[in-house]
N, C-alpha and C. Protein backbone atom coordinates (compact mmCIF):
# COMPACT_ATOMS: atom_id res chain seq x y z
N UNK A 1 -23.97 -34.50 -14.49
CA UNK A 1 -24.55 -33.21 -14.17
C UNK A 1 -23.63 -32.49 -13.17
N UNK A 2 -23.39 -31.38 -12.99
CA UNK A 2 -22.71 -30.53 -12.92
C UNK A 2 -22.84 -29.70 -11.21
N UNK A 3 -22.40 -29.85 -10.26
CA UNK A 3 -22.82 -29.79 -8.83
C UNK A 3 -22.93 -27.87 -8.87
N UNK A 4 -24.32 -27.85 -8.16
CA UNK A 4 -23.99 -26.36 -8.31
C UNK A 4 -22.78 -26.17 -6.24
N UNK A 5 -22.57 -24.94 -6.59
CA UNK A 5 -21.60 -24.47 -5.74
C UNK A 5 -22.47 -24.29 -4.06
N UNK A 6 -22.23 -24.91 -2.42
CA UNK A 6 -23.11 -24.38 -1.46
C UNK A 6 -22.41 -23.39 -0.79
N UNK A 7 -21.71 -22.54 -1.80
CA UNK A 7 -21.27 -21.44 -0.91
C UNK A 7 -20.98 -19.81 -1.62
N UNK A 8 -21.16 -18.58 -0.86
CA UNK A 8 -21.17 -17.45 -1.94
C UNK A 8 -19.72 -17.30 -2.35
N UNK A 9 -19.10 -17.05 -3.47
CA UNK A 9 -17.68 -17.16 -3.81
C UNK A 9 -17.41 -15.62 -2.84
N UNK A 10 -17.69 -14.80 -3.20
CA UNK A 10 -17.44 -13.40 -2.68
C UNK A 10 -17.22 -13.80 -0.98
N UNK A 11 -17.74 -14.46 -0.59
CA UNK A 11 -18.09 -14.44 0.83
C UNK A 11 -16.75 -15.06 1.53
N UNK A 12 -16.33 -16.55 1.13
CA UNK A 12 -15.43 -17.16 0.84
C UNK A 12 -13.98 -16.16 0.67
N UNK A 13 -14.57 -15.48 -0.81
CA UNK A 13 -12.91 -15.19 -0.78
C UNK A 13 -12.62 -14.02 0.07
N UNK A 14 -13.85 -12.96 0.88
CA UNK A 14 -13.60 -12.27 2.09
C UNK A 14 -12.88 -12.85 2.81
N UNK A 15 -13.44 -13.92 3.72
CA UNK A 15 -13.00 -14.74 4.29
C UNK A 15 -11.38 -14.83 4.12
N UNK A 16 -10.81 -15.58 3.30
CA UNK A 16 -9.28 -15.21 2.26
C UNK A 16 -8.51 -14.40 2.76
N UNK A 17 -9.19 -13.27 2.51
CA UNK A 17 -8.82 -12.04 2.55
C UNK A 17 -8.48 -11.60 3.57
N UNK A 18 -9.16 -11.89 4.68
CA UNK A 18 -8.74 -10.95 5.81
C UNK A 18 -7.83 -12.16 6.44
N UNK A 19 -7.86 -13.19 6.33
CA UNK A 19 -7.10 -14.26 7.08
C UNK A 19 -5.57 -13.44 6.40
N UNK A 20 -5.39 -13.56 5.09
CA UNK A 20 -4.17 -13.28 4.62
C UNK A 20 -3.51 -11.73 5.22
N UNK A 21 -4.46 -10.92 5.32
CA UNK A 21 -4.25 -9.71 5.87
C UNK A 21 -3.65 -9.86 7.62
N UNK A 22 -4.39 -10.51 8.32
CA UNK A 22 -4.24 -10.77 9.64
C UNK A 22 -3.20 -11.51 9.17
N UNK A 23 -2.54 -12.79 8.83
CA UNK A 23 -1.48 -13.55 8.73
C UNK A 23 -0.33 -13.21 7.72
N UNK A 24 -0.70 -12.53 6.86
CA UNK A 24 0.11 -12.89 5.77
C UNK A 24 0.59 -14.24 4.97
N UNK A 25 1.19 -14.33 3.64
CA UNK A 25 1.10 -15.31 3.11
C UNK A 25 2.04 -16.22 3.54
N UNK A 26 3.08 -16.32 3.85
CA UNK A 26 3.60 -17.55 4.18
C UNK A 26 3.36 -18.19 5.80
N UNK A 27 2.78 -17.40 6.38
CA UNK A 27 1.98 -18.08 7.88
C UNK A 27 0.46 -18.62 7.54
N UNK A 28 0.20 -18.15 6.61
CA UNK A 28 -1.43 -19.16 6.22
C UNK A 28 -1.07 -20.52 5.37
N UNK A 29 -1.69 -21.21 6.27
CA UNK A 29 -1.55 -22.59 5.48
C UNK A 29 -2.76 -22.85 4.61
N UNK A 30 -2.98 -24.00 3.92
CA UNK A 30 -4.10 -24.08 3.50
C UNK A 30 -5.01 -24.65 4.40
N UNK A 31 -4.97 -25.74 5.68
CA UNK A 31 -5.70 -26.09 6.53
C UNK A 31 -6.19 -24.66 7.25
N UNK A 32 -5.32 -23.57 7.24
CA UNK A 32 -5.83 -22.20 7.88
C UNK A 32 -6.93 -21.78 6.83
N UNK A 33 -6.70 -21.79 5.52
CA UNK A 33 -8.20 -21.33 4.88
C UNK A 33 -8.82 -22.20 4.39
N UNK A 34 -8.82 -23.32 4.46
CA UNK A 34 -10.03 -24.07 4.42
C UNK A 34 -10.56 -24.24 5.86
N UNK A 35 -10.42 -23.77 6.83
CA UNK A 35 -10.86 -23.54 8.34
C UNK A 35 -11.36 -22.39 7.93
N UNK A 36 -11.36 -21.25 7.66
CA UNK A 36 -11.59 -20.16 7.39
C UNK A 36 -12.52 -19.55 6.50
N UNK A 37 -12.30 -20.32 5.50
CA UNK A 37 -13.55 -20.05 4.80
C UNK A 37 -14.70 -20.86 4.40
N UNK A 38 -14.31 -22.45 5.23
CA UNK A 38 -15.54 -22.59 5.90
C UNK A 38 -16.11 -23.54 4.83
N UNK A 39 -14.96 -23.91 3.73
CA UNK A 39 -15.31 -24.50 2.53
C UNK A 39 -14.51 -25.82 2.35
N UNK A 40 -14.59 -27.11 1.77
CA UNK A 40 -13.46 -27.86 1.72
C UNK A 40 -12.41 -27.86 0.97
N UNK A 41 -11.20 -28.47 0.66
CA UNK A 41 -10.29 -28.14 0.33
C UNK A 41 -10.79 -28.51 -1.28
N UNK A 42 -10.93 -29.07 -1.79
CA UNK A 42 -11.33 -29.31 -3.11
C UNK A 42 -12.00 -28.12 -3.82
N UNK A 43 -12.94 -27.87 -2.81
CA UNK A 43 -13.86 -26.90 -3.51
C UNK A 43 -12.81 -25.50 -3.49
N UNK A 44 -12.10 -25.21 -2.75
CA UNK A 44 -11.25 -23.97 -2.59
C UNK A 44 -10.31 -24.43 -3.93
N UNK A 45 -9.77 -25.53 -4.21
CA UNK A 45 -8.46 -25.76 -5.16
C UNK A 45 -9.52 -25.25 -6.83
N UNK A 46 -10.56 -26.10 -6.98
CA UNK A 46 -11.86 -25.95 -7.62
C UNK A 46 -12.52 -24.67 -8.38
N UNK A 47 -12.61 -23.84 -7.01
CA UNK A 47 -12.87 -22.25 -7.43
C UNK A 47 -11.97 -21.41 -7.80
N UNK A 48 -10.81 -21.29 -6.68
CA UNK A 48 -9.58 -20.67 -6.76
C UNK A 48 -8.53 -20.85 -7.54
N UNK A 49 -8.10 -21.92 -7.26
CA UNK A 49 -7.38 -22.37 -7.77
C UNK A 49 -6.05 -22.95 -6.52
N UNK A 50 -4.52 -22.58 -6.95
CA UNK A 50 -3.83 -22.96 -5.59
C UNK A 50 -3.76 -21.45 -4.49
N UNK A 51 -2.98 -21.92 -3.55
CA UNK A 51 -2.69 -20.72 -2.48
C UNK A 51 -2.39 -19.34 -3.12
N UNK A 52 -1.32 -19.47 -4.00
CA UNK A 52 -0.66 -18.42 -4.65
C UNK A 52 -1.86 -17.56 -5.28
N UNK A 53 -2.80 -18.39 -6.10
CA UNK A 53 -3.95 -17.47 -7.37
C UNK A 53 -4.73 -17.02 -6.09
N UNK A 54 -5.61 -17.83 -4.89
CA UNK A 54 -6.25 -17.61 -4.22
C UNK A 54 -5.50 -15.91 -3.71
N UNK A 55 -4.60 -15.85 -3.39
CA UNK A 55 -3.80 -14.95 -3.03
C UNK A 55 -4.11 -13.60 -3.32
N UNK A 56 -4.05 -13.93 -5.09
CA UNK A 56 -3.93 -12.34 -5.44
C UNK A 56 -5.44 -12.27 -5.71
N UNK A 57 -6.49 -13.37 -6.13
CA UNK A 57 -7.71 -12.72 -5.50
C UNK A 57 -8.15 -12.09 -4.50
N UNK A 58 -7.79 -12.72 -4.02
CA UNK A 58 -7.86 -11.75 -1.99
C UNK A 58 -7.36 -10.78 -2.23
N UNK A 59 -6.52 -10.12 -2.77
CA UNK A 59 -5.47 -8.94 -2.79
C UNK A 59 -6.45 -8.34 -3.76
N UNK A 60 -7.20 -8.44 -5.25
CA UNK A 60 -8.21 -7.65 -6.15
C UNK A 60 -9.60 -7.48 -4.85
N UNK A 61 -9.65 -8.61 -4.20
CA UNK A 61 -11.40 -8.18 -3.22
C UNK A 61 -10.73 -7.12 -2.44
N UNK A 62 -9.36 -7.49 -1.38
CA UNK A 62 -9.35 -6.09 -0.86
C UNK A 62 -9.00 -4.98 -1.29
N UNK A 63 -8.59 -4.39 -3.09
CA UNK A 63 -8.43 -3.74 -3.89
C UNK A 63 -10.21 -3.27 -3.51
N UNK A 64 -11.26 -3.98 -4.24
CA UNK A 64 -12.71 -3.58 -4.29
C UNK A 64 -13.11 -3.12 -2.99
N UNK A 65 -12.51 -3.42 -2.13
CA UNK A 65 -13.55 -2.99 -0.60
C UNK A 65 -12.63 -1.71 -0.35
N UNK A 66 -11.59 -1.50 -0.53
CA UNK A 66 -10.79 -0.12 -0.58
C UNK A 66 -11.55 1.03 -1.13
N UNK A 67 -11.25 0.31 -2.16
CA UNK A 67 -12.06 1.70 -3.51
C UNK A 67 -13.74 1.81 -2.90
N UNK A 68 -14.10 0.71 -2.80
CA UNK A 68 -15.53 1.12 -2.59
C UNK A 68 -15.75 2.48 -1.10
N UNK A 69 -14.67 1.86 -0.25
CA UNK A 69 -14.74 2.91 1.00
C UNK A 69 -14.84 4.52 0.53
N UNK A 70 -13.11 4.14 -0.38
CA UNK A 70 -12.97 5.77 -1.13
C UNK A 70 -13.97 6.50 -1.43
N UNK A 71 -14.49 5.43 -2.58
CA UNK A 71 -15.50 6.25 -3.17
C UNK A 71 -16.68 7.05 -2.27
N UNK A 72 -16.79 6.48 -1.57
CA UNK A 72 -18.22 7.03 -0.69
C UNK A 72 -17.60 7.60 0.46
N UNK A 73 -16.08 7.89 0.82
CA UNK A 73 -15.63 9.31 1.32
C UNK A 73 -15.26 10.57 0.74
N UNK A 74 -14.76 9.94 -0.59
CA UNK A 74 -14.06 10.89 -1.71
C UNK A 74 -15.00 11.98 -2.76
N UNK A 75 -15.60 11.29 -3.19
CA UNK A 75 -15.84 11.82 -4.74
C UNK A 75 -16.82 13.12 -4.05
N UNK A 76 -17.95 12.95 -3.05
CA UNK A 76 -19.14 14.15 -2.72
C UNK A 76 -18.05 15.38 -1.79
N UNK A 77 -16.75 15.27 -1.11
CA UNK A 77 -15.92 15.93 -0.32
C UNK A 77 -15.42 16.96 -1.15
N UNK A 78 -14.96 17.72 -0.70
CA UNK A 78 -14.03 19.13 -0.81
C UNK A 78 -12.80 18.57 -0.67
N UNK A 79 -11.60 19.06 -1.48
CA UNK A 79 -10.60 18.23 -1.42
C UNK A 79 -9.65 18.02 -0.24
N UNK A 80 -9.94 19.07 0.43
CA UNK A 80 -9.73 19.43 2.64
C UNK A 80 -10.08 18.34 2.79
N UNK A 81 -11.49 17.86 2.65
CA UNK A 81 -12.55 16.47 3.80
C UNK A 81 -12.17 15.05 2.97
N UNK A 82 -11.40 15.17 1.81
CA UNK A 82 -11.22 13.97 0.63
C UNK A 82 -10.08 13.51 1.77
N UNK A 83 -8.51 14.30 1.53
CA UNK A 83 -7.57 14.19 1.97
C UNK A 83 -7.53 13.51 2.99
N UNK A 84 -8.27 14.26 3.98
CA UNK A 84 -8.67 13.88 5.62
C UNK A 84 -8.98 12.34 5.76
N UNK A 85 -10.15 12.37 5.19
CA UNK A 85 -10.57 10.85 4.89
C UNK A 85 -9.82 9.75 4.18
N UNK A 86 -8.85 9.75 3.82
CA UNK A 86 -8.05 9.38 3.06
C UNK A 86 -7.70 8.30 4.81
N UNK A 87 -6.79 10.00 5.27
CA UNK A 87 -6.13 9.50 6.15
C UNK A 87 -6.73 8.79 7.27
N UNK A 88 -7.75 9.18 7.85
CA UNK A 88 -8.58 8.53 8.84
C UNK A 88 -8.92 6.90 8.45
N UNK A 89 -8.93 6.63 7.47
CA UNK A 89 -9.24 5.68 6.41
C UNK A 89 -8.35 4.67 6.89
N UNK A 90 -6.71 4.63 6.80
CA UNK A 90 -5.42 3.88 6.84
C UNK A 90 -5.63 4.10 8.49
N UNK A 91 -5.87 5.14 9.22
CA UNK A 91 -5.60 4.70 11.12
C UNK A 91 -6.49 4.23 11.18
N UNK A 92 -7.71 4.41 11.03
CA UNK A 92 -8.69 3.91 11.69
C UNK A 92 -9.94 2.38 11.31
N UNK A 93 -9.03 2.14 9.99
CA UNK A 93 -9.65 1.06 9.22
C UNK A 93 -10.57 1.28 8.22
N UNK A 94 -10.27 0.38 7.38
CA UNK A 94 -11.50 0.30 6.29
C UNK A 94 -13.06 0.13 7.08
N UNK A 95 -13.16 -0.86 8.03
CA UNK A 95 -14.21 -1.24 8.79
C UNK A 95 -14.23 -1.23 10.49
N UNK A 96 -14.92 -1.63 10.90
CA UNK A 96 -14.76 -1.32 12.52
C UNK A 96 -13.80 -2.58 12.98
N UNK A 97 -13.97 -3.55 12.19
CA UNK A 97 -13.31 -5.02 12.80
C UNK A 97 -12.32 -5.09 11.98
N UNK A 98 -11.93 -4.54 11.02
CA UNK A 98 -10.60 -4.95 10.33
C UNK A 98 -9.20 -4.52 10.85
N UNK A 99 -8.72 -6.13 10.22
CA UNK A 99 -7.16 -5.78 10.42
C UNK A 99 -6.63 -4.65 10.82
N UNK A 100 -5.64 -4.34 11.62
CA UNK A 100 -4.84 -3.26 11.33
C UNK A 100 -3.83 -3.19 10.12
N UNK A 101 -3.86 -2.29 9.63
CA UNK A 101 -2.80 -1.81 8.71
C UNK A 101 -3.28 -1.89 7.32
N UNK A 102 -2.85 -2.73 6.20
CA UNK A 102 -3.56 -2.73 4.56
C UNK A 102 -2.52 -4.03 4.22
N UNK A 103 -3.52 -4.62 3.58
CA UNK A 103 -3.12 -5.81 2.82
C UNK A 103 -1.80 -5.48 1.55
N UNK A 104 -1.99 -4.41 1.23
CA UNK A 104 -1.11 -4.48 -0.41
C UNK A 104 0.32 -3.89 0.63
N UNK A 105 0.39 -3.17 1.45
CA UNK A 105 1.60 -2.92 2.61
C UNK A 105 2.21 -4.54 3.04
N UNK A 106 1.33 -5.19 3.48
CA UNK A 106 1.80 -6.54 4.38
C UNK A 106 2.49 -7.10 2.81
N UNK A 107 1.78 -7.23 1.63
CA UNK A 107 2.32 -8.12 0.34
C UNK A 107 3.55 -6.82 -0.15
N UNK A 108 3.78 -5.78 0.37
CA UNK A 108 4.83 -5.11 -0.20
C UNK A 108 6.17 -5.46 0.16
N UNK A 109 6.02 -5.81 1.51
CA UNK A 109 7.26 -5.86 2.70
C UNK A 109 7.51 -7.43 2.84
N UNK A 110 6.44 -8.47 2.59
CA UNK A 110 6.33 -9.46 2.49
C UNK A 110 7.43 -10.46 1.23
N UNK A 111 6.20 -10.23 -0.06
CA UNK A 111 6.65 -10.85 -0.61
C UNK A 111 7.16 -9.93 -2.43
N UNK A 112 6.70 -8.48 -2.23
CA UNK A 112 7.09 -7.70 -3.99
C UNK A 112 8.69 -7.99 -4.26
N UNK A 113 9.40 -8.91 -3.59
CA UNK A 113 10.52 -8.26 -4.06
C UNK A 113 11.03 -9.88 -4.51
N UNK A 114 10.11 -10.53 -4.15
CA UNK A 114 10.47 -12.26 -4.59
C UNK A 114 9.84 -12.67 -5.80
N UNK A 115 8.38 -12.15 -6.13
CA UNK A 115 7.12 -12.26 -6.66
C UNK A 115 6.37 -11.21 -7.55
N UNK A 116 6.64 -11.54 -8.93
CA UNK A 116 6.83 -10.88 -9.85
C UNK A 116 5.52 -10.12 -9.98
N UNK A 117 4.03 -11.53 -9.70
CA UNK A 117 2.68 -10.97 -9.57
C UNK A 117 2.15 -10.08 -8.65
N UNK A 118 2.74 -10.25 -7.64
CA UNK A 118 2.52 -9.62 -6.14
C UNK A 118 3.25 -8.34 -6.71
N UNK A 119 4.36 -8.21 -6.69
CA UNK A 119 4.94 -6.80 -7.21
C UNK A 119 3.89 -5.91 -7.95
N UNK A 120 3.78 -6.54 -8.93
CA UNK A 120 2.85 -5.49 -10.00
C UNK A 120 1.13 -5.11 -9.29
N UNK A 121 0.59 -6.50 -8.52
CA UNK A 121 -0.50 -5.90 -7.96
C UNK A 121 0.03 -4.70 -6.89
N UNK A 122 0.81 -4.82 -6.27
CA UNK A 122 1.15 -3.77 -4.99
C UNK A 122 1.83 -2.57 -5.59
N UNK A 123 2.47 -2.78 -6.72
CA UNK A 123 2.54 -1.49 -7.61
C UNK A 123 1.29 -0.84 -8.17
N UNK A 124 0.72 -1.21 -9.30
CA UNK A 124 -0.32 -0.63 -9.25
C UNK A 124 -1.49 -0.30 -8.87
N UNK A 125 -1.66 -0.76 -7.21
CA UNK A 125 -2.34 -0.18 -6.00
C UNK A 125 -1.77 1.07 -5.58
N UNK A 126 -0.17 1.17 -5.90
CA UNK A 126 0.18 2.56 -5.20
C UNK A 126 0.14 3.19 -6.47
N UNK A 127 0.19 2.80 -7.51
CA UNK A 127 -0.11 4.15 -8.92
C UNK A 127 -1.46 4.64 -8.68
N UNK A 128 -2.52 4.00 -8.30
CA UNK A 128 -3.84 4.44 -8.24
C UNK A 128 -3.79 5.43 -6.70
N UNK A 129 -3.35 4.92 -6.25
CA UNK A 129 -2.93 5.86 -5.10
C UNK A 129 -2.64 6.86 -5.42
N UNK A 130 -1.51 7.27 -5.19
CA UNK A 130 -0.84 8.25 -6.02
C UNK A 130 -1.83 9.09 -6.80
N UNK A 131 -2.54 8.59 -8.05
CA UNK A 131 -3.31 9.30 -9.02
C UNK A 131 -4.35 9.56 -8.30
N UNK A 132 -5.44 9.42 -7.33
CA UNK A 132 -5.86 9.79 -6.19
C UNK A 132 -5.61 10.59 -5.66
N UNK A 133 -4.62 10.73 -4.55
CA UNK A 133 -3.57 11.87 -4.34
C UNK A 133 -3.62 13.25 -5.37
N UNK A 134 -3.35 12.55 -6.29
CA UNK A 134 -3.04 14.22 -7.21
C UNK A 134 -4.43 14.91 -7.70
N UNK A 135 -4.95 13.80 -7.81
CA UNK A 135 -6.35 14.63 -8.22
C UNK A 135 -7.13 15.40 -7.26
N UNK A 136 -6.70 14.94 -6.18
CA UNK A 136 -7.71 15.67 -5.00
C UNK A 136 -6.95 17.48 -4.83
N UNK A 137 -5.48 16.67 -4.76
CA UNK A 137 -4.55 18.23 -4.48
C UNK A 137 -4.85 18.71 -5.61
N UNK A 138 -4.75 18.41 -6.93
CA UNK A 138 -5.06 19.67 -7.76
C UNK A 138 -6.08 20.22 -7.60
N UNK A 139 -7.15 19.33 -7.72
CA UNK A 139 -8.57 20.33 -7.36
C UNK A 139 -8.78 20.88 -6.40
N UNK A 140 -7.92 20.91 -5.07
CA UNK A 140 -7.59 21.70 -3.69
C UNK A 140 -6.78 23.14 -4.17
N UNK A 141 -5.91 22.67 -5.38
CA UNK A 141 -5.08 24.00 -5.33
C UNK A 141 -5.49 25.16 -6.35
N UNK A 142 -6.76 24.30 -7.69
CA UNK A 142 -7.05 25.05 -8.25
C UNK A 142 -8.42 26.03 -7.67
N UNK A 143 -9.02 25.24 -6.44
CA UNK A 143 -9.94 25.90 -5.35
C UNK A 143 -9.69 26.65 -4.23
N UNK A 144 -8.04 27.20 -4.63
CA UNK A 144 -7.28 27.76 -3.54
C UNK A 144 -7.20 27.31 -2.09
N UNK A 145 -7.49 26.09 -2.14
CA UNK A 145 -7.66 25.15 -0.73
C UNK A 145 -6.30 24.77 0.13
N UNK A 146 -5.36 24.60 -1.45
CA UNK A 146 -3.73 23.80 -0.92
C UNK A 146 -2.74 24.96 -1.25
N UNK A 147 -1.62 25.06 -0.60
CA UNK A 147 -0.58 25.72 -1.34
C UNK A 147 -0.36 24.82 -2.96
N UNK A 148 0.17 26.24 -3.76
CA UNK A 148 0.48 25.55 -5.20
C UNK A 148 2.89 26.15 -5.01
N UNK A 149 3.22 25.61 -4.19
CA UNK A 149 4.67 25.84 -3.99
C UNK A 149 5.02 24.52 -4.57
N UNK A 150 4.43 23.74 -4.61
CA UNK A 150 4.82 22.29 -5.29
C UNK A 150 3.83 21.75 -5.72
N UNK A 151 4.17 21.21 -6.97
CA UNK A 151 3.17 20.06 -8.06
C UNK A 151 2.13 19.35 -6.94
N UNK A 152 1.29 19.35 -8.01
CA UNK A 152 0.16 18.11 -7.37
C UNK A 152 0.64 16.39 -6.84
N UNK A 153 1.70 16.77 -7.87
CA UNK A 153 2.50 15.15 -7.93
C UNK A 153 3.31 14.79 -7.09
N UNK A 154 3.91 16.21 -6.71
CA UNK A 154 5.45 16.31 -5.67
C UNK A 154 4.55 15.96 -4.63
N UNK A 155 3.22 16.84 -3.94
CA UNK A 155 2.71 16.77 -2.72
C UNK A 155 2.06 15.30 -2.85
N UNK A 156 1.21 14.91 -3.77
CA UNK A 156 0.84 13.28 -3.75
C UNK A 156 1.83 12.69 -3.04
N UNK A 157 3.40 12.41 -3.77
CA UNK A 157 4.19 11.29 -3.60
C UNK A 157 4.30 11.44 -2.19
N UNK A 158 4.21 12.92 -1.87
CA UNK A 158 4.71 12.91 -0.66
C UNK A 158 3.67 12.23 0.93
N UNK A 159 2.33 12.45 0.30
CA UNK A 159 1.30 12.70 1.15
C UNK A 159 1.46 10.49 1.31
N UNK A 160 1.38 9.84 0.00
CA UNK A 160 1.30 8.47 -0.53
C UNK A 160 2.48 7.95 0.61
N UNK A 161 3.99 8.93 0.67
CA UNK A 161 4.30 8.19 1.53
C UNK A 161 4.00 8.04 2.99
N UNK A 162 3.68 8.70 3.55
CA UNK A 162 2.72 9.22 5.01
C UNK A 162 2.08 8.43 5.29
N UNK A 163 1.16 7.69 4.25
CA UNK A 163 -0.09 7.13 4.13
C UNK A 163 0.72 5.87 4.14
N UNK A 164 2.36 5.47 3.44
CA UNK A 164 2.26 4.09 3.54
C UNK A 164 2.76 3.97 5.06
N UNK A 165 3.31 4.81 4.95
CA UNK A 165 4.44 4.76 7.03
C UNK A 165 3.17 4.40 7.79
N UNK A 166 1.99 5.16 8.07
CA UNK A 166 1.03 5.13 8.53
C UNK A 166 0.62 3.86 9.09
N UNK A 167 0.25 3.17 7.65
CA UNK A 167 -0.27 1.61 7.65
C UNK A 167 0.46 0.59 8.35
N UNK A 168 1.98 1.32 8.18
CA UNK A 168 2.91 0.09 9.00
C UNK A 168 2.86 0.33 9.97
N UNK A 169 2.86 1.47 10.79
CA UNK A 169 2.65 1.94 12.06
C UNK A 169 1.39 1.41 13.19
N UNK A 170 0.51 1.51 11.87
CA UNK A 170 -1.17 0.89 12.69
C UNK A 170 -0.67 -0.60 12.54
N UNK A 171 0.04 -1.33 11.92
CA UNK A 171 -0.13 -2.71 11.84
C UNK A 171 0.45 -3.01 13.20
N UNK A 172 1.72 -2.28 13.51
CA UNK A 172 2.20 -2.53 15.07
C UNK A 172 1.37 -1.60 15.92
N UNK A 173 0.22 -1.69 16.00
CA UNK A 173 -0.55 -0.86 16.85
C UNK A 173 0.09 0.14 17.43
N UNK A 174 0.30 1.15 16.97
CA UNK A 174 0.63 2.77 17.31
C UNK A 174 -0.61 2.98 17.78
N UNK A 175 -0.30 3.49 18.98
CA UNK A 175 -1.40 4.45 19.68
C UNK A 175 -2.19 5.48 18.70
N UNK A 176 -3.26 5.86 18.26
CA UNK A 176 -4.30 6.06 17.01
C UNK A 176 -4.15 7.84 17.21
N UNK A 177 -3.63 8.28 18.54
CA UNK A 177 -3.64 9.34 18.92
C UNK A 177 -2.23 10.10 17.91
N UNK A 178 -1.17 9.25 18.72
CA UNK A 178 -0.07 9.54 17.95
C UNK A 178 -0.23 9.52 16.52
N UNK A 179 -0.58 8.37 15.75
CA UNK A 179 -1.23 8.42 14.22
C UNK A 179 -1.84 9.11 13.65
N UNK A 180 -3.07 9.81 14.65
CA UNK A 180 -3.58 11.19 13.66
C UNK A 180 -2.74 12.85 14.01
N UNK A 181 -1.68 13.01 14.96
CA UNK A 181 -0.91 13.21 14.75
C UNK A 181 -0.13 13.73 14.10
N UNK A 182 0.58 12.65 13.72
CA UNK A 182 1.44 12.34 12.18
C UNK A 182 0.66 12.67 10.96
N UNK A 183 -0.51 12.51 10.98
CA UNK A 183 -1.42 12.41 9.85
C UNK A 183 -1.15 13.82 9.62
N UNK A 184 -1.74 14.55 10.93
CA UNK A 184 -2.24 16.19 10.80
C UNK A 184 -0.85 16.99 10.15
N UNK A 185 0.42 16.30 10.73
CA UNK A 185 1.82 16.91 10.38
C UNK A 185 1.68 17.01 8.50
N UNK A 186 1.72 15.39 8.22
CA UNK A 186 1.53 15.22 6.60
C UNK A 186 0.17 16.27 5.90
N UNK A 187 -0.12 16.25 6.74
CA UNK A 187 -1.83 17.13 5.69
C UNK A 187 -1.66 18.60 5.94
N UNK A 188 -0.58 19.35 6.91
CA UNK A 188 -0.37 20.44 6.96
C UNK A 188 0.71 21.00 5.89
N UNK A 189 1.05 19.83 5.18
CA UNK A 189 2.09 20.60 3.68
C UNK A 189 1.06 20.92 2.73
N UNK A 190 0.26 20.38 2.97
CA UNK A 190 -1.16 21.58 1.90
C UNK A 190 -1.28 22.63 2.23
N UNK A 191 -1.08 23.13 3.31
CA UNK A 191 -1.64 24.24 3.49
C UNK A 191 -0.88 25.64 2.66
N UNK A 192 -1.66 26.52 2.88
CA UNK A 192 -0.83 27.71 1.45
C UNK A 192 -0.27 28.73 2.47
């Protein structure tokens, strides 16, 4: 018979998640997340699988807790209060206790350029980005909100990179003052 599981997987692979975020992957050991999430090592090899798979799960949960933020700053906003929130979002955290900076940043600088899987998740975190980005500016510029002197796409890439400098900036704790700032500099190329 078949042991059921004494722990919530979601909960667990939070857990994961922010350890890897706070550490990154080659400073987490596995004695660090099986301390961490509070589970034994079997049962982590069991559910997960090894360090590496555990990995890019953590990297899809903090994909879901991203988007979920978005969504419930984004979609009811004006594309002015979308933008904004965007940015307030990367200085000031997904949550009150989280990490500084963003997980798919730490796996960009880390490990995309060794790691074929990691690459493509941290790539297509910034394509969704990006497509984010453009959708808000177009519907800003077709609401006469943004200047239209450049594509939706030109100002995205541009706004996407702001947003990644940003994240690296908060990870070395930049003063939050200076950061919104910078923010206000990047969000003033919308203007018309």
């Amino acid at each position: 018979m078949a042991r059921t599981k004494e722990f919530d997987e979601d909960t667990v692979l939070y857990r994961a998640m922010r350890l890897f975020w706070e550490q990154g992957y080659e400073k987490t050991s596995m004695n660090d997340l099986v301390a961490s999430m509070g589970i034994h090592r079997r049962s982590l090899y069991d559910t997960f699988g090894d360090k590496h798979k555990l990995y890019l799960q953590a990297a899809d949960r903090y994909s879901k807790l991203v988007n979920s933020r978005l969504e419930a700053g984004v979609l009811r906003a004006t594309p002015k209060e979308a933008i904004s929130f965007m940015f307030d979002l990367m200085i000031d955290g997904i949550a009150e206790d989280s990490p500084p900076g963003c997980l798919y940043v730490n796996m960009a600088i880390e490990l995309a350029s060794q790691d074929s899987e990691v690459e493509a998740k941290v790539n297509e975190s910034f394509i969704q980005s990006e497509r984010l980005l453009t959708d808000i500016i177009r519907r800003g510029q077709e609401a006469g909100e943004f200047t239209t002197g450049r594509s939706a796409e030109e100002l995205a890439e541009s706004l996407h990179n702001a947003l990644l400098g940003l994240r690296v900036l908060a990870r070395a704790s930049t003063n939050k003052e200076k950061l919104h700032r910078i923010a206000n500099v990047s969000k003033a190329t919308l203007d018309k």
